[in-house]
Protein backbone atom coordinates (compact mmCIF):
# COMPACT_ATOMS: atom_id res chain seq x y z
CA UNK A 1 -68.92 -81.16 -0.10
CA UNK A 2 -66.45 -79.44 2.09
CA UNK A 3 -64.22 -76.26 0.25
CA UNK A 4 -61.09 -76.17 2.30
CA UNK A 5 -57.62 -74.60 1.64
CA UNK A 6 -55.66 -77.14 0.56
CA UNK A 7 -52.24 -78.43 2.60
CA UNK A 8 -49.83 -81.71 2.40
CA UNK A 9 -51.84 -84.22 3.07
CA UNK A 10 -53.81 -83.45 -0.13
CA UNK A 11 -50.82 -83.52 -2.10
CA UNK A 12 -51.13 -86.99 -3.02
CA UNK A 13 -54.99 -86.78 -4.08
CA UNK A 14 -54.00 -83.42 -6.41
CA UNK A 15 -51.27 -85.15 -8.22
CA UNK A 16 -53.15 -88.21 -8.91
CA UNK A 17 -55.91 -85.51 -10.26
CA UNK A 18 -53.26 -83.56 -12.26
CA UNK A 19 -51.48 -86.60 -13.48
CA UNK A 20 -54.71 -87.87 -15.26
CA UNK A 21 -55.40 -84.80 -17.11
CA UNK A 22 -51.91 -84.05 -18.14
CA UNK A 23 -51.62 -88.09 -19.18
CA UNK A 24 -54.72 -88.25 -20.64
CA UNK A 25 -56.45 -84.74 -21.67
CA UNK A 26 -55.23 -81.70 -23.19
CA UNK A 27 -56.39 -78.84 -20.45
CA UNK A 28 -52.60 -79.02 -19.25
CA UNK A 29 -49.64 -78.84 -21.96
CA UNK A 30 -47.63 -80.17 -19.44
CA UNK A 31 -46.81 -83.54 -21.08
CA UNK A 32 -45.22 -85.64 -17.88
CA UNK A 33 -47.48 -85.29 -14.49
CA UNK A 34 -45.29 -83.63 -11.93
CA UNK A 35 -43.99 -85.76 -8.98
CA UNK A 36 -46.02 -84.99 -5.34
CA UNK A 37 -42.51 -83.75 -4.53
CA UNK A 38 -43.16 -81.07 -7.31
CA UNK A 39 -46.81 -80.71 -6.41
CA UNK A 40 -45.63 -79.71 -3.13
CA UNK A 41 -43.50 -77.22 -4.16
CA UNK A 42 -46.16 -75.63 -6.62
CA UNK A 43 -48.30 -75.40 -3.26
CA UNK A 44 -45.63 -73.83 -1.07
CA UNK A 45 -45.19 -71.15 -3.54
CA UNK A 46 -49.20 -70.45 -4.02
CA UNK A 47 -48.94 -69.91 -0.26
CA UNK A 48 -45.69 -68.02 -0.16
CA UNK A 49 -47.38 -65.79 -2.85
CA UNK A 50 -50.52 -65.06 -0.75
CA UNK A 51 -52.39 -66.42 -2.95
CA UNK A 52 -55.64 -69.19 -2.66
CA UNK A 53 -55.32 -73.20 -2.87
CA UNK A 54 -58.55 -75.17 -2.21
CA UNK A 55 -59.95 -78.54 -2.43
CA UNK A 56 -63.50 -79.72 -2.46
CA UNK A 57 -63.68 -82.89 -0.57
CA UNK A 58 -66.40 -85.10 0.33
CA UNK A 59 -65.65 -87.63 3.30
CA UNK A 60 -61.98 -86.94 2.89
CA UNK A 61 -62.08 -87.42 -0.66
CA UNK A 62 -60.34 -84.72 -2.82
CA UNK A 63 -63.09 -84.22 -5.88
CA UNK A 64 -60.98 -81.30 -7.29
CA UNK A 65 -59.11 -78.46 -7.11
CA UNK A 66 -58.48 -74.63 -7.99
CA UNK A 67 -55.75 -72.81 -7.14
CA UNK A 68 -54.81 -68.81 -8.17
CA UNK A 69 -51.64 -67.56 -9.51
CA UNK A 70 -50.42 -63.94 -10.39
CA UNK A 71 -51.22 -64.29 -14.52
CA UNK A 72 -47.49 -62.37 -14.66
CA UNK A 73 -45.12 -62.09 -12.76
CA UNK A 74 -44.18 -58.11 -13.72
CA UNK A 75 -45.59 -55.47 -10.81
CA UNK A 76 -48.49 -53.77 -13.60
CA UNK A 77 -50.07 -57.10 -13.45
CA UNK A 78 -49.96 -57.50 -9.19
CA UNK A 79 -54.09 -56.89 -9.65
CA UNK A 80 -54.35 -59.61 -12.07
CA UNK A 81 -54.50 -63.06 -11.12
CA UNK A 82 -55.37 -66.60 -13.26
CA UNK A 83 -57.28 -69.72 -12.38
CA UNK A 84 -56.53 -73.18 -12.39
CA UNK A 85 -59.24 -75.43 -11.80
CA UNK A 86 -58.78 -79.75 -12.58
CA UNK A 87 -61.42 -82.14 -11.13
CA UNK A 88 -61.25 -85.83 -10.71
CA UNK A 89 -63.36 -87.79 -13.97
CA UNK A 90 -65.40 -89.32 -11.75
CA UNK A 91 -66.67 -86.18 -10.02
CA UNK A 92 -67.41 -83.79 -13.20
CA UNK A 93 -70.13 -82.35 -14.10
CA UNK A 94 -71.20 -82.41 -10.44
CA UNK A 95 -71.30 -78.62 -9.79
CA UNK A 96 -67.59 -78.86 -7.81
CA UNK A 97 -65.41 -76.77 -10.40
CA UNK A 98 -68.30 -73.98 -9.78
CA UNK A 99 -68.62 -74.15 -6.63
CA UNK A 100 -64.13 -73.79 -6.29
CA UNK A 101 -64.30 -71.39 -8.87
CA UNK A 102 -66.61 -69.25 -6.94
CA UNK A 103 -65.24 -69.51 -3.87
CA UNK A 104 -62.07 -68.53 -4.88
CA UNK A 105 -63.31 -65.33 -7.31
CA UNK A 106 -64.83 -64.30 -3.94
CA UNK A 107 -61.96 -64.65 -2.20
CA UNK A 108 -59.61 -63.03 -4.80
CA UNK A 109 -62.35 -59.84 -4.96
CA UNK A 110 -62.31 -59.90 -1.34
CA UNK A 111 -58.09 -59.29 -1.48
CA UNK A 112 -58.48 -56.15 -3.86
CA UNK A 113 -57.42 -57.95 -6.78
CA UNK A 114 -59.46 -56.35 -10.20
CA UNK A 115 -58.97 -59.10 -13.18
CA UNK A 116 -58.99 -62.79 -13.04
CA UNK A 117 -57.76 -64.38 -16.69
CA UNK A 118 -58.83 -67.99 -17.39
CA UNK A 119 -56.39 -69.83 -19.91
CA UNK A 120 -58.10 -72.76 -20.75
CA UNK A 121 -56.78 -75.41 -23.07
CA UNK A 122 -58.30 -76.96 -26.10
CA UNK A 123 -61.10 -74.43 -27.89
CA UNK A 124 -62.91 -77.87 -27.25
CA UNK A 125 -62.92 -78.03 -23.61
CA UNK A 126 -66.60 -77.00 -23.67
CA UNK A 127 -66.74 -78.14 -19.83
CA UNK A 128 -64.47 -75.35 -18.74
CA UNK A 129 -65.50 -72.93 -20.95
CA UNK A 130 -68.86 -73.12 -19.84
CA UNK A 131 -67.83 -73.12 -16.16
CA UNK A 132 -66.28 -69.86 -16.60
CA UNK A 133 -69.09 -68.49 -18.51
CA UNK A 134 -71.09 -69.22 -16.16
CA UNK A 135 -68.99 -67.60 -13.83
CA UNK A 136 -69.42 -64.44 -15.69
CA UNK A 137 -65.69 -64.66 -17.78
CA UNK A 138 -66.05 -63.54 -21.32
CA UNK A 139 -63.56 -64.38 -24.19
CA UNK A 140 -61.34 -62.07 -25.01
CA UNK A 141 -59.02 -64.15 -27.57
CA UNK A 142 -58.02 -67.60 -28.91
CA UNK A 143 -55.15 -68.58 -29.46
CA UNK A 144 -54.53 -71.32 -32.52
CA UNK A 145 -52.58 -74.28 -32.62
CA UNK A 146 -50.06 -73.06 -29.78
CA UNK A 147 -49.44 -76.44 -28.47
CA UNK A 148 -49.05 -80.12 -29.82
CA UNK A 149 -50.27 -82.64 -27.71
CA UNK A 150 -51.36 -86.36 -28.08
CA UNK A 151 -50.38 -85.88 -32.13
CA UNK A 152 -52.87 -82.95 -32.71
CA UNK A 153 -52.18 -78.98 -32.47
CA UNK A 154 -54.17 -77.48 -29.25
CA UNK A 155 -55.68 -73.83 -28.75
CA UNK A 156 -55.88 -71.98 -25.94
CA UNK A 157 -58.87 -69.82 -25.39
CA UNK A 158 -58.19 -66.56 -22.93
CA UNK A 159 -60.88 -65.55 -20.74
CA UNK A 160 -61.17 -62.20 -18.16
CA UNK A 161 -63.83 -61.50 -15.51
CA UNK A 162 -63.14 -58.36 -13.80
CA UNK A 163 -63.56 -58.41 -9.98
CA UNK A 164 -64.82 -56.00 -7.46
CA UNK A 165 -64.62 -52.72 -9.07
CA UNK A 166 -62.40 -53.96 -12.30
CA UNK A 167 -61.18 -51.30 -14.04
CA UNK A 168 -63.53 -48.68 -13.31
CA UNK A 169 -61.56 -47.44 -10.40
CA UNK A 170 -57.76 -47.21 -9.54
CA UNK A 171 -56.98 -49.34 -6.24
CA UNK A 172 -56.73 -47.40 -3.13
CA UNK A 173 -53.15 -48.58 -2.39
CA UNK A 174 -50.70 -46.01 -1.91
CA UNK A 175 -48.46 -47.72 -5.03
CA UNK A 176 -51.33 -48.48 -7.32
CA UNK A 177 -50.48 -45.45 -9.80
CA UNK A 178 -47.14 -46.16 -9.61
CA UNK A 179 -45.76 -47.13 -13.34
């Protein structure tokens, strides 16, 4: 298996990924798959951001992917970033959400950033829950019933792993005390 940052020609294999779990599982509460058109876009601004998009791929086969995101968009959370990890069905449980996830927690620690926040859909997705446990994410909240999806109300469970130094040190950055 090959971890590479994803680009274009990917596109297609990430939508088809997406489009599955957002048709047919409840990770996503998006409730229509996004176009590759809009896949695109999501990727352009992941790279405009800075941030990390990477595919595991096996003989040019996308398996999955996990990209990072700032978790908000206000400047006290610019050490805080969020996780987004979807595999293809036929490749889970196969050790390639891990070995994205770690890849990019290493990468993310390696950029200064201090939290990384899972949001992970459906208090039942026990596959992603334990991938991030694993990881070394804790819980730090649930959140009930927040979305309805395929007739049923949905949680979202809230995870945090700090990185590098977390919170036991200010950054070094000139702005980093800045309110």
């Amino acid at each position: 298996m090959n971890i590479i940052e994803a680009n274009e020609s990917h596109i297609p294999a990430i939508q088809s990924i997406y489009a599955h779990h957002v048709n047919y599982g409840i990770a996503s509460f998006e409730t229509e798959p996004p176009s590759c058109e809009e896949m695109s876009a999501r990727l352009a601004k992941v790279r405009e951001e800075g941030l990390l998009w990477l595919v595991a791929a096996v003989d040019n086969q996308v398996m999955g992917y996990c990209y990072l995101s700032f978790y908000r968009t206000r400047y006290a959370y610019r050490f805080t970033l969020e996780d987004s990890v979807y595999i293809d069905p036929q490749f889970q449980g196969r050790g390639v959400g891990k070995a994205l996830l770690q890849r990019a927690l290493s990468w993310a620690g390696q950029q200064g950033y201090r939290q990384m926040i899972a949001n992970v859909g459906n208090s039942e997705n026990h596959g992603s829950l334990a991938l991030h446990r694993s990881l070394g994410f804790t819980v730090s909240g649930t959140l009930y019933s927040v979305g309805l999806k395929h007739g049923r109300w949905v949680d979202t469970v809230i995870l945090q792993r700090p990185l590098g130094q977390g919170s036991d040190t200010l950054p070094a950055s000139a702005d980093a005390a800045r309110l």
